[in-house]
Protein backbone atom coordinates (compact mmCIF):
# COMPACT_ATOMS: atom_id res chain seq x y z
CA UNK A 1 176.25 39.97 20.45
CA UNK A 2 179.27 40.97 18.42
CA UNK A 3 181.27 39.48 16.14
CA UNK A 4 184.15 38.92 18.78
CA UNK A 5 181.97 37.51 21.14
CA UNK A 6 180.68 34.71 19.04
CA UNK A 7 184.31 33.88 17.68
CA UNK A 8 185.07 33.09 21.39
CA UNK A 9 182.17 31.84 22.59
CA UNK A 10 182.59 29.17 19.90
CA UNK A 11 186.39 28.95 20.99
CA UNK A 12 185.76 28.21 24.39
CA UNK A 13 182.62 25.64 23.33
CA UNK A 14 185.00 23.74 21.82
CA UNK A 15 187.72 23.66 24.28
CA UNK A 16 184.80 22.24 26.51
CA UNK A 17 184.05 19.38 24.10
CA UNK A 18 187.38 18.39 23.20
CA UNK A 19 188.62 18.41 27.02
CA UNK A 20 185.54 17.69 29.36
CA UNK A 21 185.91 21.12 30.66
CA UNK A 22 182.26 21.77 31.86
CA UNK A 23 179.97 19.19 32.69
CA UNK A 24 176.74 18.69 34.10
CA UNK A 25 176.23 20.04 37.51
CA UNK A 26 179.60 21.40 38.02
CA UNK A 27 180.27 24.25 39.72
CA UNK A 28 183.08 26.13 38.68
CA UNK A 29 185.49 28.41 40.75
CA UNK A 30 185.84 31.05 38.16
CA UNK A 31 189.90 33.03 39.08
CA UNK A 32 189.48 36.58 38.76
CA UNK A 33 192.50 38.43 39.05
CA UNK A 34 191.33 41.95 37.54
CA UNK A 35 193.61 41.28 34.15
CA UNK A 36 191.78 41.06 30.90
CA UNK A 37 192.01 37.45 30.86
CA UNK A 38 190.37 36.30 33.42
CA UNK A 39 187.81 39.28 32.70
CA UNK A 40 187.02 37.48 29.73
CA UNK A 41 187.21 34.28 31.25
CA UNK A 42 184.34 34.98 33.75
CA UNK A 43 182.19 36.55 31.20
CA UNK A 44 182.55 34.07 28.73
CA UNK A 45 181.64 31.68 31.13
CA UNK A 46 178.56 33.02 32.58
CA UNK A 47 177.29 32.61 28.74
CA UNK A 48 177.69 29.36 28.16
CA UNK A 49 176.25 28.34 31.51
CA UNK A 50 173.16 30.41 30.44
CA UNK A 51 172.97 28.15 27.27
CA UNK A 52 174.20 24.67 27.99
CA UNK A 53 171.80 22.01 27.95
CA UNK A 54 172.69 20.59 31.58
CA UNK A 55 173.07 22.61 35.34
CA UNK A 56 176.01 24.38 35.11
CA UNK A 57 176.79 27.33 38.43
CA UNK A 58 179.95 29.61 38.92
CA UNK A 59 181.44 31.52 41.79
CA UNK A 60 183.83 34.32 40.93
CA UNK A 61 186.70 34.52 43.24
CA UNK A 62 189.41 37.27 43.60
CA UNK A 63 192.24 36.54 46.03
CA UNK A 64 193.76 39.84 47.38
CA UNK A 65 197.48 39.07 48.08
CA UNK A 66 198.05 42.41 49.88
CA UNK A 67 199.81 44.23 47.60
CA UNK A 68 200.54 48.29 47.28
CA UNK A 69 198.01 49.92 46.49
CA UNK A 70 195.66 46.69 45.21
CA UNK A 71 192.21 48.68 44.72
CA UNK A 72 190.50 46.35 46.85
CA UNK A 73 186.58 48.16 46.27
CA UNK A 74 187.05 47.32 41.94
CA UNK A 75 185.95 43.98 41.66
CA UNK A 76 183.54 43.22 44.75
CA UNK A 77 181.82 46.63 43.12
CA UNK A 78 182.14 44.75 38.99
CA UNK A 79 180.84 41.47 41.11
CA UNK A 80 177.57 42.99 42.55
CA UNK A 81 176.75 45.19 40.10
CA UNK A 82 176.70 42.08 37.19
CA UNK A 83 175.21 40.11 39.51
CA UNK A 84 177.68 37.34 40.27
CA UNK A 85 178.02 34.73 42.73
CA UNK A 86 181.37 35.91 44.10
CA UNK A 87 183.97 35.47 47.32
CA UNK A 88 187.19 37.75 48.02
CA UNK A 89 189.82 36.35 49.88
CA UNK A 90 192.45 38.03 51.42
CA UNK A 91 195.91 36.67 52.29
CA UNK A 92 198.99 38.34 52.92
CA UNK A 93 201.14 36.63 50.69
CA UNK A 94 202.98 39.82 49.40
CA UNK A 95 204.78 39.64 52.87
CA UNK A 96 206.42 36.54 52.49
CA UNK A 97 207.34 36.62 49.29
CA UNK A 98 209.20 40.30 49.72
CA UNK A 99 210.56 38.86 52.75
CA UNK A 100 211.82 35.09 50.87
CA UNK A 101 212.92 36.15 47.12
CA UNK A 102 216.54 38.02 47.24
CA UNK A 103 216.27 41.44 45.98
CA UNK A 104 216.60 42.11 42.50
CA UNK A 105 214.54 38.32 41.25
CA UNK A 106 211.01 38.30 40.52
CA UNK A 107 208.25 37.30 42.61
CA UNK A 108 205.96 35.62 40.31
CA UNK A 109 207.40 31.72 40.79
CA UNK A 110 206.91 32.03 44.75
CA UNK A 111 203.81 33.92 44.14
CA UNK A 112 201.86 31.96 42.05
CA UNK A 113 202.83 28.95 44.18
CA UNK A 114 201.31 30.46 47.57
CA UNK A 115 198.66 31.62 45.68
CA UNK A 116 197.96 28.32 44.21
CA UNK A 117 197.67 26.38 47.20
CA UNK A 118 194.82 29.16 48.92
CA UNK A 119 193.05 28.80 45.64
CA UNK A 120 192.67 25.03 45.97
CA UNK A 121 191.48 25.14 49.84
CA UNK A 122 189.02 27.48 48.80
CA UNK A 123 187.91 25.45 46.04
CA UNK A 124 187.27 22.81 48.71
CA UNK A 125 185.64 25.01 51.20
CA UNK A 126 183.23 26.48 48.50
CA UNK A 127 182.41 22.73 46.92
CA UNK A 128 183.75 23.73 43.69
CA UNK A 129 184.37 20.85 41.25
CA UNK A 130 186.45 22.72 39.04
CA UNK A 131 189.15 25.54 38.72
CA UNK A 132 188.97 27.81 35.63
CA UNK A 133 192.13 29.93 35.07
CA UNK A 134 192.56 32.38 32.42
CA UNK A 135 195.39 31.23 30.34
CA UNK A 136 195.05 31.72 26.96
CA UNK A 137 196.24 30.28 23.41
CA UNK A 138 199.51 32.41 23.68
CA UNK A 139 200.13 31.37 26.81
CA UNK A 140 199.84 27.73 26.13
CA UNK A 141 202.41 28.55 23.19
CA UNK A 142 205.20 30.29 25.24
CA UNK A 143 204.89 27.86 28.23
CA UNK A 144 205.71 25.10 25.30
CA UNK A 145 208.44 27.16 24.26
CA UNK A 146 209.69 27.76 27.68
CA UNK A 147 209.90 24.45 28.42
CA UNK A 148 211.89 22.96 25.58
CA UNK A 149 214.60 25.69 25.78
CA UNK A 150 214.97 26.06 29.36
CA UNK A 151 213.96 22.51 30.58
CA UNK A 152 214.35 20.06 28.14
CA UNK A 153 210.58 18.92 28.39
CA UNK A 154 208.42 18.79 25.21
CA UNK A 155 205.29 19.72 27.39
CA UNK A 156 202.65 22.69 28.16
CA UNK A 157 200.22 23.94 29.80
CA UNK A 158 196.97 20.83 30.29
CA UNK A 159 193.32 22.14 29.46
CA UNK A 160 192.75 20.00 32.19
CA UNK A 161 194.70 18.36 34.67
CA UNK A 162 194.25 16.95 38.26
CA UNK A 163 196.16 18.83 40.97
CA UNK A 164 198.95 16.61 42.58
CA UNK A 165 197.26 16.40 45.70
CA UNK A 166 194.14 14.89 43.69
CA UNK A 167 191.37 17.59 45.22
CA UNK A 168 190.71 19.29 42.10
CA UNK A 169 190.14 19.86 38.86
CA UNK A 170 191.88 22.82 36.89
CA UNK A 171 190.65 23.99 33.71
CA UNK A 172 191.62 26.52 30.95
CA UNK A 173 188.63 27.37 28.65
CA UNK A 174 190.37 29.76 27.32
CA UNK A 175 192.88 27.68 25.80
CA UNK A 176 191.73 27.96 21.71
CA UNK A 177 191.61 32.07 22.64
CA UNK A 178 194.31 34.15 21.33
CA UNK A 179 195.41 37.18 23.13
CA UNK A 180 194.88 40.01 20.76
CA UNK A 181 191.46 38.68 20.73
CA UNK A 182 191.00 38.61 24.25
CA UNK A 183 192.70 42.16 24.63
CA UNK A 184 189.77 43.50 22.20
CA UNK A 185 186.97 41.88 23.96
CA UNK A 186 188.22 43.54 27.26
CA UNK A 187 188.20 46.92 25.54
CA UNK A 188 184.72 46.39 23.72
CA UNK A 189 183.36 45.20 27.01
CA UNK A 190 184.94 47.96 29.12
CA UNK A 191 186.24 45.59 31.91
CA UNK A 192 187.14 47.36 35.05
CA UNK A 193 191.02 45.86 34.76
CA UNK A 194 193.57 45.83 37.28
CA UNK A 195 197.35 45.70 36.52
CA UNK A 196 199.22 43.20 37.14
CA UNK A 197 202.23 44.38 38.49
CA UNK A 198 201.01 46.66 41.46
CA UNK A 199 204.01 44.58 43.60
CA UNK A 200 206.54 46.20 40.92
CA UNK A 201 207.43 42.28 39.89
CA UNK A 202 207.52 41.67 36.38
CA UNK A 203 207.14 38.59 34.52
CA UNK A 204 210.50 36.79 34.40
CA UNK A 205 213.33 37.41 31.42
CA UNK A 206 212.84 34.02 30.05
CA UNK A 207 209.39 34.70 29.21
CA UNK A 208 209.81 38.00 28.28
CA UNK A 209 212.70 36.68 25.57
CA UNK A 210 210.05 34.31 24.49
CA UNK A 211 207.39 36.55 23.99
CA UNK A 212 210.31 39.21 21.81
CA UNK A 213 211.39 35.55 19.67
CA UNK A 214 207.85 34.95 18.58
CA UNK A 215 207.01 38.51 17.98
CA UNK A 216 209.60 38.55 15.60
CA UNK A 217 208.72 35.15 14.02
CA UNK A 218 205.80 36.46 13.96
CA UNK A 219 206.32 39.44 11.67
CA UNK A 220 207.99 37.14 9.26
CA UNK A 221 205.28 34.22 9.44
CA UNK A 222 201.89 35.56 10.47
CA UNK A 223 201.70 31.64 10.85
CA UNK A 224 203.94 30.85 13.34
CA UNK A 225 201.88 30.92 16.81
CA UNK A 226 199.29 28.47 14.93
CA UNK A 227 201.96 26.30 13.50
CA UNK A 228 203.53 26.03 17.29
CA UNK A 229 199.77 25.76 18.97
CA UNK A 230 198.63 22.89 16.24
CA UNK A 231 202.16 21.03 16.86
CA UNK A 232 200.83 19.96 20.30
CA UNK A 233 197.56 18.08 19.00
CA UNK A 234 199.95 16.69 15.73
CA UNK A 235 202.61 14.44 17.35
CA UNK A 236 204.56 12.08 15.70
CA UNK A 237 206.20 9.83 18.45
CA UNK A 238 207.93 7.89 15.74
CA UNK A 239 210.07 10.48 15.34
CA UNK A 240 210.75 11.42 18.96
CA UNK A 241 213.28 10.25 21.22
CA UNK A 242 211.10 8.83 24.14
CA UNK A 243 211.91 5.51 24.46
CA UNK A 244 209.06 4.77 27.05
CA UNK A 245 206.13 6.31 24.51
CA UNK A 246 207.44 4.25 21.40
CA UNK A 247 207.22 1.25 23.39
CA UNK A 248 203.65 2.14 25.10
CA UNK A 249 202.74 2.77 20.93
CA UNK A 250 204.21 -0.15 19.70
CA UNK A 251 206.20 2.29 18.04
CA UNK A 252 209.39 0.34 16.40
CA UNK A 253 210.62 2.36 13.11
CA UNK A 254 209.55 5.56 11.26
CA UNK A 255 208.31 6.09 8.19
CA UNK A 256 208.83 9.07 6.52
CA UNK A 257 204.97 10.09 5.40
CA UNK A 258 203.64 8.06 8.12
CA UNK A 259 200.55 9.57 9.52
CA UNK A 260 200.14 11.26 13.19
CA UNK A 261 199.74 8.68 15.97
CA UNK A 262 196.98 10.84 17.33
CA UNK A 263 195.44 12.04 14.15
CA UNK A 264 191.51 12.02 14.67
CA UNK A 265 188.58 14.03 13.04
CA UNK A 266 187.74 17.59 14.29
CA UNK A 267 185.63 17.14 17.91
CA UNK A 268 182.45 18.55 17.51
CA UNK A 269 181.37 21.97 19.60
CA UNK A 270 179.84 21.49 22.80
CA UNK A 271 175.89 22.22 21.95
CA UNK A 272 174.61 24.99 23.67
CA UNK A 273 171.11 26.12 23.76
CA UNK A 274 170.24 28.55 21.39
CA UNK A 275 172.92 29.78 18.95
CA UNK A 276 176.70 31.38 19.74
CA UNK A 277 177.77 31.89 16.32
């Protein structure tokens, strides 16, 4: 086991203890789209369910949207040949969305949404009691990012939420995993990946001017993605403007070196058998 592998290993580990993310005798609807991520993400996860201390299954599942030129024989092929549980679904989604978003906008909003909502029947049908998707650290950043310039929301993407229509579980174990690192371990592992833009859609300008903003931070403060990433699990609500969390805190005046409401000690890793890193 390299290196790499044990750093994330241990990253996701941890994301499971602090969140609940995997639990005894769940079975876990692992997303594969064919990007690095969720590569990673399937991987990753097979190896902790070979070492935690309680019953722990996955099923891989790829949803093929119709797209140009989608190589539908890559990941059934990947799927076999490791040996994984796995179920490809196949929905025409491309369709509607070239036929419902104006030319010239992205697809991605209208994409993910359809795509979404098979995802979570399929979860159903297959018993799953959780959804892993592959977001990562850097994802979890720019989402935050995204959402208090362009929404006015201090918020971000869950490690675990409950869909709206209360069926199921989502998860992101990859959540403590930065990108670079997860971009390496695809490499070192020689994933068979799949691009992401075989529609021609590309992510949308917001996130893209996101993504250029914290580059350049970036190569002034090598700091600056942590800093943004450990601002989520260090609030202050005395110094916020949310009149409905002050009052659910008791919150009546701020101090100026008062402490984090939610300050609490480091969780401890989720204990696997036999040792990650």
């Amino acid at each position: 086991m390299s290196r790499l592998e044990k750093k994330l290993l241990s990253a996701v580990a941890r994301a499971s203890a602090d969140f609940r993310l995997l639990e005894p005798n769940d079975r876990v609807m692992v997303c594969v789209s064919g990007g690095k991520d969720s590569h990673a993400l399937l991987y990753l996860l097979r190896e902790i369910a070979r070492r935690a201390p309680f019953p722990l299954s996955l099923v891989a599942v790829n949803l093929d949207q119709g797209q140009p030129n989608f190589p539908k024989h890559v990941l059934p092929e990947y799927f076999e040949r490791e040996g994984y549980e796995y179920r490809v679904v196949t929905e025409d989604t491309y369709s509607i969305v070239v036929d419902k978003v104006p030319e010239g906008k992205t697809y991605c909003s209208l994409c993910s949404r359809l795509r979404r909502g098979i995802l979570y029947n399929v979860a159903q049908e297959l018993s799953a009691t959780k959804i892993a998707l592959g977001h990562h650290r850097d994802d979890v950043i720019e989402t935050l990012l995204l959402n208090l310039l362009y929404s006015g929301q201090m918020k971000s993407m869950p490690a675990r939420l409950r869909s709206d229509d209360g069926r199921n579980v989502v998860i992101r174990p990859l959540v403590y995993c930065t990108e670079p690192d997860l971009a390496a371990f695809a490499t070192e592992r020689e994933f068979p990946i799949i691009p992401c833009d075989l529609c021609g859609s590309q992510e949308n300008l917001q996130r893209k001017r996101v993504k250029k903003l914290l580059d350049q931070l970036h190569a002034d403060n090598p700091n600056v993605r942590g800093n943004l990433f450990n601002a989520l699990a260090n609030i202050r609500a005395s110094h916020l403007y949310d009149v409905a969390l002050r009052e659910a805190l008791g919150v009546d005046e701020a101090h100026e070196d008062a402490p984090s409401e939610q300050e609490r000690p480091e969780a401890p890793l989720l204990r696997l058998g036999g040792r990650v890193g």
